[in-house]
PDB file of N, CA and C in Angstrom:
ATOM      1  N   UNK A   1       0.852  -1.181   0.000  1.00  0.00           N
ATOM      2  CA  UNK A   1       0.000   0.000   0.000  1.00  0.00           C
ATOM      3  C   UNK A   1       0.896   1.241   0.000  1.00  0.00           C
ATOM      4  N   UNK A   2       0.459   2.211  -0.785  1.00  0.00           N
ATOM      5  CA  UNK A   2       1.192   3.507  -0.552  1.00  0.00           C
ATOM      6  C   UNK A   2       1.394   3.836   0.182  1.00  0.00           C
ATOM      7  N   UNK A   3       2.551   4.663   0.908  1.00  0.00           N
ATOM      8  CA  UNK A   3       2.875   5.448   2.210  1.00  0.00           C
ATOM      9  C   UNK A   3       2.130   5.992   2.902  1.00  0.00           C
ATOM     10  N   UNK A   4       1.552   6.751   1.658  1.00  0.00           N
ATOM     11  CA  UNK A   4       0.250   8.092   2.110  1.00  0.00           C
ATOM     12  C   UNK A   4      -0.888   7.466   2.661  1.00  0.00           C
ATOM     13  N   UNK A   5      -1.062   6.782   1.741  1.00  0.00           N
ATOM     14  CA  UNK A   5      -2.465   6.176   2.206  1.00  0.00           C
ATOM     15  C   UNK A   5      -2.448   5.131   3.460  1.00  0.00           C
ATOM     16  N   UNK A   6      -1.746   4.233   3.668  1.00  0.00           N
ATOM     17  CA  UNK A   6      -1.323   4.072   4.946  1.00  0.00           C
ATOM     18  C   UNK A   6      -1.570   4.339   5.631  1.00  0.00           C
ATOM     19  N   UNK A   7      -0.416   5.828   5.947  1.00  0.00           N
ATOM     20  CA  UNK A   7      -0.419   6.547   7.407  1.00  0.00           C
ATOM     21  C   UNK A   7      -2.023   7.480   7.302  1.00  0.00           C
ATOM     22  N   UNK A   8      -2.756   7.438   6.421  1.00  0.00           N
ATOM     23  CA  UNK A   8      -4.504   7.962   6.305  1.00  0.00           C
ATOM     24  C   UNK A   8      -4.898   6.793   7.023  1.00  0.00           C
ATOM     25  N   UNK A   9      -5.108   5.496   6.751  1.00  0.00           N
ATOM     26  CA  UNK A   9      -5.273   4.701   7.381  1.00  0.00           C
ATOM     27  C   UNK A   9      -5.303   4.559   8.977  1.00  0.00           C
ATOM     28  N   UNK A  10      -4.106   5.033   9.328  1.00  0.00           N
ATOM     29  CA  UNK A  10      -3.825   4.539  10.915  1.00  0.00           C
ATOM     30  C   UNK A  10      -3.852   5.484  11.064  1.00  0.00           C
ATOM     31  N   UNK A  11      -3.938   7.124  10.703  1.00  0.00           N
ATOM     32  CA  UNK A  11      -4.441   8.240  11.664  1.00  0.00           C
ATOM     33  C   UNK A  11      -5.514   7.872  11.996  1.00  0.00           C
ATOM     34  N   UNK A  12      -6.669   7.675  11.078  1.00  0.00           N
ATOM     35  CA  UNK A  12      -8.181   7.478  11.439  1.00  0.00           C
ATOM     36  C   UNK A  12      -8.062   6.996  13.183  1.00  0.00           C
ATOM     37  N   UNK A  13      -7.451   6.207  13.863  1.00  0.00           N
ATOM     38  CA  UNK A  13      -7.677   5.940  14.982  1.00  0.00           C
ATOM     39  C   UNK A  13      -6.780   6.916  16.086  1.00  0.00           C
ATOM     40  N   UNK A  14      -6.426   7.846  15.691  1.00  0.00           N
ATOM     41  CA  UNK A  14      -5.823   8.560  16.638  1.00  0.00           C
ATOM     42  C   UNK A  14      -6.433   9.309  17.320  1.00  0.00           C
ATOM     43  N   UNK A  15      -5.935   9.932  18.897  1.00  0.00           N
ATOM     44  CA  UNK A  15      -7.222  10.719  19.589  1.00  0.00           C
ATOM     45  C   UNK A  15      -7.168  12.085  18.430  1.00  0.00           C
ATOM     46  N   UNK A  16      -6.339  12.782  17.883  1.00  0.00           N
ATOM     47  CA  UNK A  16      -6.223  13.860  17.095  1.00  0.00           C
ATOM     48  C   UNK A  16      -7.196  13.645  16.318  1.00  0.00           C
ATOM     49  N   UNK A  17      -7.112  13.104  15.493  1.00  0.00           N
ATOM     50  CA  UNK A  17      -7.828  12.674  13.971  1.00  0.00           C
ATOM     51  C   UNK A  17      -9.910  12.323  14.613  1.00  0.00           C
ATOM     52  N   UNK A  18      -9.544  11.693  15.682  1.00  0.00           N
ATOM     53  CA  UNK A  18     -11.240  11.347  16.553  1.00  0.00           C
ATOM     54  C   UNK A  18     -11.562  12.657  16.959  1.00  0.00           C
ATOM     55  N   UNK A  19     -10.899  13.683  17.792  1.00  0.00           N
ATOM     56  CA  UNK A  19     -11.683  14.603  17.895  1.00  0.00           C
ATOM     57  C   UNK A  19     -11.768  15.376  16.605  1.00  0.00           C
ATOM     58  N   UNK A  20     -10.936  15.786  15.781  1.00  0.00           N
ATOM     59  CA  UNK A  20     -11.366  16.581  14.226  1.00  0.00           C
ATOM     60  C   UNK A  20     -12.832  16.250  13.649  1.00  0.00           C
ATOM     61  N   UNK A  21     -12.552  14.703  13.499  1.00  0.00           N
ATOM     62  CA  UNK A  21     -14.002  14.046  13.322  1.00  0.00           C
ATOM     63  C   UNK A  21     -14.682  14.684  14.156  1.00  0.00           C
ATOM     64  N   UNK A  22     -15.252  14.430  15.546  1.00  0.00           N
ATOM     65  CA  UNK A  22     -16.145  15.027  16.569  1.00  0.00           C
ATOM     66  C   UNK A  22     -16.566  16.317  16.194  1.00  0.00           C
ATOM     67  N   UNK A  23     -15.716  17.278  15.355  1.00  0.00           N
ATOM     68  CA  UNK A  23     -16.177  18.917  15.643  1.00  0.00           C
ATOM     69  C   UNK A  23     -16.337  18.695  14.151  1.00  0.00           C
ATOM     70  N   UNK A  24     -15.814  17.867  12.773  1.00  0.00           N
ATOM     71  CA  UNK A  24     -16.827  18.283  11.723  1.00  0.00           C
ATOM     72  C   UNK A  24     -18.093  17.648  12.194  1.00  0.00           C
ATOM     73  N   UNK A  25     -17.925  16.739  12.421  1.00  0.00           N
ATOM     74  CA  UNK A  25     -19.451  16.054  12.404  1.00  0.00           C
ATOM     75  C   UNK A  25     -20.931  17.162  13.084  1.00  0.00           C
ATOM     76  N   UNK A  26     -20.464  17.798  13.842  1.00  0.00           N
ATOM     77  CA  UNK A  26     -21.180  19.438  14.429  1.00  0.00           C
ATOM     78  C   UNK A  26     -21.591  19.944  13.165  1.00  0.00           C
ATOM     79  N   UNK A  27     -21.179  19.891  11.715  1.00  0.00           N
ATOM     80  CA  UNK A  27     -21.356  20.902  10.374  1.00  0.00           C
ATOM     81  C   UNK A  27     -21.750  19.676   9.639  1.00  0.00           C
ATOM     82  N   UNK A  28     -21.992  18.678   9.835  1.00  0.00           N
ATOM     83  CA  UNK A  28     -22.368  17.904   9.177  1.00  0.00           C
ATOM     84  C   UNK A  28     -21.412  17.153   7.943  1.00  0.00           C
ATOM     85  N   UNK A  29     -20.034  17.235   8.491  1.00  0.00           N
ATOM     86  CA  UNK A  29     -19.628  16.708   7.638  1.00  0.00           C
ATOM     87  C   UNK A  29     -18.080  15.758   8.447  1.00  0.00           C
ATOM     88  N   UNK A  30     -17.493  15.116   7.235  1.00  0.00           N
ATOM     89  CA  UNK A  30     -16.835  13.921   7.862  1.00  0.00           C
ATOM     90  C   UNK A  30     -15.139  14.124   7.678  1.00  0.00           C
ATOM     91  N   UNK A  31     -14.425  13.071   7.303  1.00  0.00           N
ATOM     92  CA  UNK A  31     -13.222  12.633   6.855  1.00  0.00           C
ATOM     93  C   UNK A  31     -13.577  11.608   5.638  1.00  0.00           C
ATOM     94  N   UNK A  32     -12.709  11.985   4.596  1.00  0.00           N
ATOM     95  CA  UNK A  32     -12.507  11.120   3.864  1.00  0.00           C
ATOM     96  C   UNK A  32     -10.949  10.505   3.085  1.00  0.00           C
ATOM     97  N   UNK A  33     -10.708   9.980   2.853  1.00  0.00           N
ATOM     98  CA  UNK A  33      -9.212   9.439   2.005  1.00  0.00           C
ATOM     99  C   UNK A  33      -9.624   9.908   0.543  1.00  0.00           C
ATOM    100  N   UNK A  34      -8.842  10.670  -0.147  1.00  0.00           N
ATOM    101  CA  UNK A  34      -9.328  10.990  -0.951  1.00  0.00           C
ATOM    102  C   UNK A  34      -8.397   9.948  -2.131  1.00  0.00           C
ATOM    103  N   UNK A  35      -8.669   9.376  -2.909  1.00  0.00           N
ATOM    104  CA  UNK A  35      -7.830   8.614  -3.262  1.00  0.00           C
ATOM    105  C   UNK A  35      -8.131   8.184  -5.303  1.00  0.00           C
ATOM    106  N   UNK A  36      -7.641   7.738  -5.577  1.00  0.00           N
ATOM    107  CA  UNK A  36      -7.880   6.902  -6.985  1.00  0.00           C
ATOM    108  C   UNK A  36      -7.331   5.244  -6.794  1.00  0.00           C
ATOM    109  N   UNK A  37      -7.141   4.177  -7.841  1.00  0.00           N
ATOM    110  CA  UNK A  37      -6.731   3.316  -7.841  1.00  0.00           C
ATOM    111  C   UNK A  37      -6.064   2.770  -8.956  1.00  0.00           C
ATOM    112  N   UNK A  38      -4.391   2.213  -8.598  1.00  0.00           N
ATOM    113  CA  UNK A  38      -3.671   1.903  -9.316  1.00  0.00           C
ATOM    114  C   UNK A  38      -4.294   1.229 -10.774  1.00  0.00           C
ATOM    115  N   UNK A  39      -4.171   1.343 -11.456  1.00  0.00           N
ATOM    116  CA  UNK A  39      -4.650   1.236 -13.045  1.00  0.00           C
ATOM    117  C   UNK A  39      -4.640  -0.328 -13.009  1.00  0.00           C
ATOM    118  N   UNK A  40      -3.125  -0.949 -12.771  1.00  0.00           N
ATOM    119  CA  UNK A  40      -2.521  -2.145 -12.829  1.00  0.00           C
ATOM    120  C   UNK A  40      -3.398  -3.284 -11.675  1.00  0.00           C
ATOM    121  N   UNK A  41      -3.021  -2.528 -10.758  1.00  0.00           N
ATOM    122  CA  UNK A  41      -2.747  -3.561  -9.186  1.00  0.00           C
ATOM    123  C   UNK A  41      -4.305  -3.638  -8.623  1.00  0.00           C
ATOM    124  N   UNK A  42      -4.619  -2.180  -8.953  1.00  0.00           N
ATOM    125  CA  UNK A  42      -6.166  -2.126  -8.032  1.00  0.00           C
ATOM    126  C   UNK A  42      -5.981  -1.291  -6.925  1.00  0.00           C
ATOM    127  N   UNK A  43      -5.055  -1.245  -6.531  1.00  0.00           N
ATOM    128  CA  UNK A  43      -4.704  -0.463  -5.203  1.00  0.00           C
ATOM    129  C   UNK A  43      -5.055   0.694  -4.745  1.00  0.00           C
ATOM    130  N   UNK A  44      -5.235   1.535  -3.487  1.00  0.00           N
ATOM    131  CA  UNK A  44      -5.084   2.756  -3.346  1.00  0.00           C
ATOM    132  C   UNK A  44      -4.022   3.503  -3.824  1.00  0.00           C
ATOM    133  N   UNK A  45      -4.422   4.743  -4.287  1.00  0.00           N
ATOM    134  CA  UNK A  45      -3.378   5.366  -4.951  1.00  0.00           C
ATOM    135  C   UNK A  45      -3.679   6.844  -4.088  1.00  0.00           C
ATOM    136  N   UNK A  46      -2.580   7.814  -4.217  1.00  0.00           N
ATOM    137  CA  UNK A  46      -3.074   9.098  -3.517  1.00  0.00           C
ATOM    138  C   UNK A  46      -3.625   9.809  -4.732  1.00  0.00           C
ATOM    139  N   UNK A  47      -5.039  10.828  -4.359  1.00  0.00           N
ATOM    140  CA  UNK A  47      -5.321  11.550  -5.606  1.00  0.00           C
ATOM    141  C   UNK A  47      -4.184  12.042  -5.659  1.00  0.00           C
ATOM    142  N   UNK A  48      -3.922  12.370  -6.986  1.00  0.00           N
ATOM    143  CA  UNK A  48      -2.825  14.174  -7.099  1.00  0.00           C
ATOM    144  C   UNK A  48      -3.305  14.829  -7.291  1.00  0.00           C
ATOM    145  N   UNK A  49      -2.188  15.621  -6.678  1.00  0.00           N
ATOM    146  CA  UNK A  49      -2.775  17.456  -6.735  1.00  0.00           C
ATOM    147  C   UNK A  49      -3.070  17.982  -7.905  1.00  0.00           C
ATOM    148  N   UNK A  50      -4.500  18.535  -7.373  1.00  0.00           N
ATOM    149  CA  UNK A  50      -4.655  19.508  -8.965  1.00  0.00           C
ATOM    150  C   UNK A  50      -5.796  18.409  -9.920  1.00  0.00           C
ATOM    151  N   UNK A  51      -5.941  17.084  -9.445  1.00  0.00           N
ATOM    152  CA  UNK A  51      -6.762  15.776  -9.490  1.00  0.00           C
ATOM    153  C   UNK A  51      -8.035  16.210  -9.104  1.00  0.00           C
ATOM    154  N   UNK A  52      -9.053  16.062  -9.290  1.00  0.00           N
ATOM    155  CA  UNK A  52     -10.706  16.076  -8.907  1.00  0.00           C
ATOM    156  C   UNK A  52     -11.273  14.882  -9.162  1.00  0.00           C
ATOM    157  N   UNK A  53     -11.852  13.705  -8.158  1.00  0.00           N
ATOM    158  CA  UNK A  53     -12.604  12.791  -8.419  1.00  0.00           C
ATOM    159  C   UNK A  53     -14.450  13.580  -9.112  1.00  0.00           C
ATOM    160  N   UNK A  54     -14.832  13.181  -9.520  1.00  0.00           N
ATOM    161  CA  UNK A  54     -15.956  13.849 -10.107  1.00  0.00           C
ATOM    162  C   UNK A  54     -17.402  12.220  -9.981  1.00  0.00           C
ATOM    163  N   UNK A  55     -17.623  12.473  -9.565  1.00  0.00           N
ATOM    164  CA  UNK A  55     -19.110  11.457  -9.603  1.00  0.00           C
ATOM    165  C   UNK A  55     -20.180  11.904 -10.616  1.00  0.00           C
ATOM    166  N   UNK A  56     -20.572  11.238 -11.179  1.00  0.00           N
ATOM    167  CA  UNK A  56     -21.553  11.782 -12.067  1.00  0.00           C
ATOM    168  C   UNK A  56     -22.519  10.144 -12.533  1.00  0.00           C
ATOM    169  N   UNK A  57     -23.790  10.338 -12.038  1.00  0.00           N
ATOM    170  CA  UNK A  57     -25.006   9.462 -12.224  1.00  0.00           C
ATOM    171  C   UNK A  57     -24.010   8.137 -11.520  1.00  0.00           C
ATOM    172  N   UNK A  58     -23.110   8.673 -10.311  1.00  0.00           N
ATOM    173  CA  UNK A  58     -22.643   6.727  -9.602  1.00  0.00           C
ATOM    174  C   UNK A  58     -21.511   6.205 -10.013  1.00  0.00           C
ATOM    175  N   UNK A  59     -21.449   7.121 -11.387  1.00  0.00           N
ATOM    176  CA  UNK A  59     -19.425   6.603 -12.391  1.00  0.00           C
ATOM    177  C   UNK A  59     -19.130   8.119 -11.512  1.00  0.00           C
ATOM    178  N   UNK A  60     -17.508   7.336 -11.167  1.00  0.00           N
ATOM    179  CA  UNK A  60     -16.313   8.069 -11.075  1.00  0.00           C
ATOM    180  C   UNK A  60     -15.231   8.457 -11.955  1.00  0.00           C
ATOM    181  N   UNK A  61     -15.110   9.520 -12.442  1.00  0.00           N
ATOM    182  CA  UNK A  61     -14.035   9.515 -13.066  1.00  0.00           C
ATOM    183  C   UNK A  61     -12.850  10.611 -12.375  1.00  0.00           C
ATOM    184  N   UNK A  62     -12.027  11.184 -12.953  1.00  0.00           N
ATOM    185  CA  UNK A  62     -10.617  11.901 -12.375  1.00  0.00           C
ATOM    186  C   UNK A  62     -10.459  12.877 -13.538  1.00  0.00           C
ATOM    187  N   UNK A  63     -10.765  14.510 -13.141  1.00  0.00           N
ATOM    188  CA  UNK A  63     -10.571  15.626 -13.492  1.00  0.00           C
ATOM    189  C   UNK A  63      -9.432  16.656 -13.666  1.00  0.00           C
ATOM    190  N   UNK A  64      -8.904  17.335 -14.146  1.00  0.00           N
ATOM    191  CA  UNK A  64      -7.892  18.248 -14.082  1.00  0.00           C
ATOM    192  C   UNK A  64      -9.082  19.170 -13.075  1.00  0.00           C
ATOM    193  N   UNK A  65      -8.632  19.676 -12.212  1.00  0.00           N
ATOM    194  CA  UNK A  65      -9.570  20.738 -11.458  1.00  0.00           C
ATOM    195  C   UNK A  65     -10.290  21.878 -12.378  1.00  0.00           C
ATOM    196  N   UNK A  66      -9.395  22.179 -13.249  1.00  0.00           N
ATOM    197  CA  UNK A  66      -9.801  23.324 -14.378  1.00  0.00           C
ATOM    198  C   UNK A  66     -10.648  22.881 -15.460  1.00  0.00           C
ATOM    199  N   UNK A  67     -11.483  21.881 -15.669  1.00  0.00           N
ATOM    200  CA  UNK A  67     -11.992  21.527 -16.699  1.00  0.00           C
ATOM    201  C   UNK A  67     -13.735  21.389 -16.048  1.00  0.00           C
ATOM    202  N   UNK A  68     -14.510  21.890 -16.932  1.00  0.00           N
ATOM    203  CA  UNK A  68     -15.803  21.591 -16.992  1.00  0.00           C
ATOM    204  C   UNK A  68     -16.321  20.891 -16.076  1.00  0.00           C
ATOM    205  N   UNK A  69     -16.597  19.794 -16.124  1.00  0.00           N
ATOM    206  CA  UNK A  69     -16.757  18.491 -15.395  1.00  0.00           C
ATOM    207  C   UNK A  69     -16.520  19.019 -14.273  1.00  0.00           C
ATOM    208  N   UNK A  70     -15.602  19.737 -13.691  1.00  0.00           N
ATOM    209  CA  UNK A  70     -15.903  20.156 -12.124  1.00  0.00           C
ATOM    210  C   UNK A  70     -16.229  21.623 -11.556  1.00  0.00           C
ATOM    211  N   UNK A  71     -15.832  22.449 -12.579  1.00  0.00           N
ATOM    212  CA  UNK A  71     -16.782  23.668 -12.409  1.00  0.00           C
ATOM    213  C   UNK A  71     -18.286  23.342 -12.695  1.00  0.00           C
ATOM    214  N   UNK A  72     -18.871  22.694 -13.512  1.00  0.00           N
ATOM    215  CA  UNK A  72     -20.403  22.237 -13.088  1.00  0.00           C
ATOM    216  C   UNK A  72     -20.454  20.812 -12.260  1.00  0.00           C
ATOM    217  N   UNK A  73     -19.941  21.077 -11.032  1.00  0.00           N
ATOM    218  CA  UNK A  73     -20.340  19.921 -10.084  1.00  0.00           C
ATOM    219  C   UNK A  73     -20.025  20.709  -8.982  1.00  0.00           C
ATOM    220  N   UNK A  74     -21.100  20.052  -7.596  1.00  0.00           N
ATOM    221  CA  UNK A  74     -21.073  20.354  -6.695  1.00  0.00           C
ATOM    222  C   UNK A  74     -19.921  19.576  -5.472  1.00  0.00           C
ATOM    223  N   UNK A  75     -18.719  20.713  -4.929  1.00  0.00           N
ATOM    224  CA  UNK A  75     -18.161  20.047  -4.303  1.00  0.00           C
ATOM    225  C   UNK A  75     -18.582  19.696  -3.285  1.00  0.00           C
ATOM    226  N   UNK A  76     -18.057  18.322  -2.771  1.00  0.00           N
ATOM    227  CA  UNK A  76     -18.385  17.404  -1.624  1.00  0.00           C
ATOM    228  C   UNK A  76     -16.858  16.744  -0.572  1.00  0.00           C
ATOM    229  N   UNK A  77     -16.215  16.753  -1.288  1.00  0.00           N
ATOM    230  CA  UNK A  77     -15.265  16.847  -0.517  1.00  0.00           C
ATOM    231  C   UNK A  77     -13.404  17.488  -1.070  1.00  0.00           C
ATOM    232  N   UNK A  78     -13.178  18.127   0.076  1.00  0.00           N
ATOM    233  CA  UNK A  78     -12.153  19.155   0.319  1.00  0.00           C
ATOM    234  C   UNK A  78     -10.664  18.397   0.385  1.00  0.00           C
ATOM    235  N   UNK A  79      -9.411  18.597   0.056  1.00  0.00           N
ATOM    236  CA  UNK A  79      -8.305  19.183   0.813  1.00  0.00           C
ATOM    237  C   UNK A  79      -7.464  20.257   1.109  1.00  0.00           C
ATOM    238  N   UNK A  80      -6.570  20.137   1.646  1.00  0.00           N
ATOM    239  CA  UNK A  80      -5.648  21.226   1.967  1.00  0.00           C
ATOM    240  C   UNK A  80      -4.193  21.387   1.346  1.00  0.00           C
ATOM    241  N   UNK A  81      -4.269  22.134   0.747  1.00  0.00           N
ATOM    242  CA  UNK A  81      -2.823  21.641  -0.542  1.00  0.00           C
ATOM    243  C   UNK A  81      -2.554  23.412  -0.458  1.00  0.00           C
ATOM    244  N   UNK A  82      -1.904  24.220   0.847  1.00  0.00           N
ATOM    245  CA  UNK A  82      -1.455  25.401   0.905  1.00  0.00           C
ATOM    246  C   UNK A  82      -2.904  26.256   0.510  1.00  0.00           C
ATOM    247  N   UNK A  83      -4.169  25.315   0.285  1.00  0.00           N
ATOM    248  CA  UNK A  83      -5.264  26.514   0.540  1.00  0.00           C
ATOM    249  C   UNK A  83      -6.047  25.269   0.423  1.00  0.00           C
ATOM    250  N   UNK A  84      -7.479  25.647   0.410  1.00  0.00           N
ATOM    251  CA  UNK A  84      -8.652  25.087   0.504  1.00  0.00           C
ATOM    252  C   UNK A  84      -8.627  24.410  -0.726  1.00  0.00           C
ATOM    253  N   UNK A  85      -9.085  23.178  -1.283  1.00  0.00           N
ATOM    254  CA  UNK A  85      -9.171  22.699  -2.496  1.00  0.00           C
ATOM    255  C   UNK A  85     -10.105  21.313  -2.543  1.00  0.00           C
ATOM    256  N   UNK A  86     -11.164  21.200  -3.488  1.00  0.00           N
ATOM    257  CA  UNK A  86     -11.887  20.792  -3.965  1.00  0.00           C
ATOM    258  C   UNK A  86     -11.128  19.196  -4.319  1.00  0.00           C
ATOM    259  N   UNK A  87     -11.514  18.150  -3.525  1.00  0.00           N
ATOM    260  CA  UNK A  87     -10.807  16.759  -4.271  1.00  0.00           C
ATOM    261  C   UNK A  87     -11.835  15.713  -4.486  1.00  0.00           C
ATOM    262  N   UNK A  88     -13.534  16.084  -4.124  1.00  0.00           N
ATOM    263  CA  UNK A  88     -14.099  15.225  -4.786  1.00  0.00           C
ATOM    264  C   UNK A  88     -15.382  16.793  -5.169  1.00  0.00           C
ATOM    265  N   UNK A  89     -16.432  16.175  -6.083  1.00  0.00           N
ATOM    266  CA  UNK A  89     -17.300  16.985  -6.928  1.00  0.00           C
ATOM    267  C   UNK A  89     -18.327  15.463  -7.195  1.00  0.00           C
ATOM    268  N   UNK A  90     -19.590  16.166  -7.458  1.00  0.00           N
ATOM    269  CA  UNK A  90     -20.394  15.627  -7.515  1.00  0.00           C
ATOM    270  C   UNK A  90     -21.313  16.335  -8.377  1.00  0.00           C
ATOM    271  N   UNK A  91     -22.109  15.623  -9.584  1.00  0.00           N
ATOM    272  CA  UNK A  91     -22.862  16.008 -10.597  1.00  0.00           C
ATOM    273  C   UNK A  91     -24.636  15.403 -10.390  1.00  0.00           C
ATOM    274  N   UNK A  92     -24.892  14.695 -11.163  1.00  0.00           N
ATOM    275  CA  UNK A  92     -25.946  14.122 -11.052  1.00  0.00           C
ATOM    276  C   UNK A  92     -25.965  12.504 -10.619  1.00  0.00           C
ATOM    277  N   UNK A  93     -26.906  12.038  -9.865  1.00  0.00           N
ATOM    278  CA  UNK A  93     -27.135  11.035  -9.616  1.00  0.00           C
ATOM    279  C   UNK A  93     -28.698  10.420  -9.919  1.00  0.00           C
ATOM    280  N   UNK A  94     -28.742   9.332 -10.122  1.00  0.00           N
ATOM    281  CA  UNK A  94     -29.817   8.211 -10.277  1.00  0.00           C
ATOM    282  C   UNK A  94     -30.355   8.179  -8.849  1.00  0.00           C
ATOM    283  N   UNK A  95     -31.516   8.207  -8.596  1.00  0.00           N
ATOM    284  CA  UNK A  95     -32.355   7.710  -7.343  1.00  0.00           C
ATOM    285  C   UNK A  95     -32.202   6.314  -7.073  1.00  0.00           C
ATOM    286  N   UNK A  96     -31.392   5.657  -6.335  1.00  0.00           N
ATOM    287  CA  UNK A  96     -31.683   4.166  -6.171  1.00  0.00           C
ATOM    288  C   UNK A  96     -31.552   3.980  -4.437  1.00  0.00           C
ATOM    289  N   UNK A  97     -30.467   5.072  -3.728  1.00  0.00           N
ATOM    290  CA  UNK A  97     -30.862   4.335  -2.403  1.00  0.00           C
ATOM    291  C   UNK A  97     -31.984   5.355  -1.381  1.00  0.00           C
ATOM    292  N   UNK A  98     -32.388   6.318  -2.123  1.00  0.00           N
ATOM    293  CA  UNK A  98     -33.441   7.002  -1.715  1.00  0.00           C
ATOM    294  C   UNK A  98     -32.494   8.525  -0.989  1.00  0.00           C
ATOM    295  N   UNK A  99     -31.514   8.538  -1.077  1.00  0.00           N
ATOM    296  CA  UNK A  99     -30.395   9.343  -0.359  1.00  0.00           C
ATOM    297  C   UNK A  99     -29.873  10.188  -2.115  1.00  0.00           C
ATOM    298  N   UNK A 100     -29.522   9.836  -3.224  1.00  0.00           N
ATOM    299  CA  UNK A 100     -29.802  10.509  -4.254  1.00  0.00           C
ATOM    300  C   UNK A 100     -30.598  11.227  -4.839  1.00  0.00           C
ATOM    301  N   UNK A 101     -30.748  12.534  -5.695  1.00  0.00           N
ATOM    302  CA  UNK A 101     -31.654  12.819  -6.435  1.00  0.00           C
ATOM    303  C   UNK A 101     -31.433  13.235  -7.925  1.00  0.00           C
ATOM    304  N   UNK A 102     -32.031  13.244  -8.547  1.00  0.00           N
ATOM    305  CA  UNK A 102     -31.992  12.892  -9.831  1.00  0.00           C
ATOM    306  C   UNK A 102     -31.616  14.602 -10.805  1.00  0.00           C
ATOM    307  N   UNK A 103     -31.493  15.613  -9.486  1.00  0.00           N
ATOM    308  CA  UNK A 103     -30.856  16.691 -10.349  1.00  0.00           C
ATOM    309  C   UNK A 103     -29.667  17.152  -9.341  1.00  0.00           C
ATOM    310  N   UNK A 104     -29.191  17.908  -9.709  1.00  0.00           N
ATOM    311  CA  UNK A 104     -27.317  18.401  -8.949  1.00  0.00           C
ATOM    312  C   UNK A 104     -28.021  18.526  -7.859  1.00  0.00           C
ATOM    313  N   UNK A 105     -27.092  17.954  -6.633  1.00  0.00           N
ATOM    314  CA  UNK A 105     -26.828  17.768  -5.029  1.00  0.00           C
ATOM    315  C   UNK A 105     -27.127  19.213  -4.606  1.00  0.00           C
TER     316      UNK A 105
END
């Protein structure tokens, strides 16, 4: 497994990383690994910078941040790369677990 993703891994259980959790969860929001997967192996891979996962109708695909596809999507999840930055986006989804809706989030 990658380095990065790893040590994402085993922070999740740290008291640091548990209380961060504790005070987003107050705004309604979480932690995530933001990640892609090795082409070859399957593996976790770290997104790269400047990378946007993009969801659209349930497919994932991987964005240059500057392209379409993620200026019309709603971001959903963040990192921190020397400022605030957008590493997942979300477009439209299919209604299937009742938690989707069928126009932008």
């Amino acid at each position: 497994m990658n380095e990065i993703v790893e040590k994402a891994q085993q922070a999740i259980a740290t008291p640091e990383v548990q209380e961060m959790l504790k005070k987003l969860s107050e705004y309604g929001l979480g932690v995530f690994m933001p990640h892609m997967h090795d082409p070859e192996t399957g593996d976790f891979a770290p997104l790269p910078s400047g990378i946007v996962a993009v969801e659209d109708n349930l497919q994932v695909s991987f964005h240059h941040a500057s392209e379409p596809e993620v200026s019309n999507a709603r971001p959903v999840g963040w990192v921190w790369d020397n400022s605030s930055q957008t590493a997942m986006a979300c477009t439209t989804c299919m209604e299937y677990s009742g938690r989707h809706s069928k126009t932008n989030h």
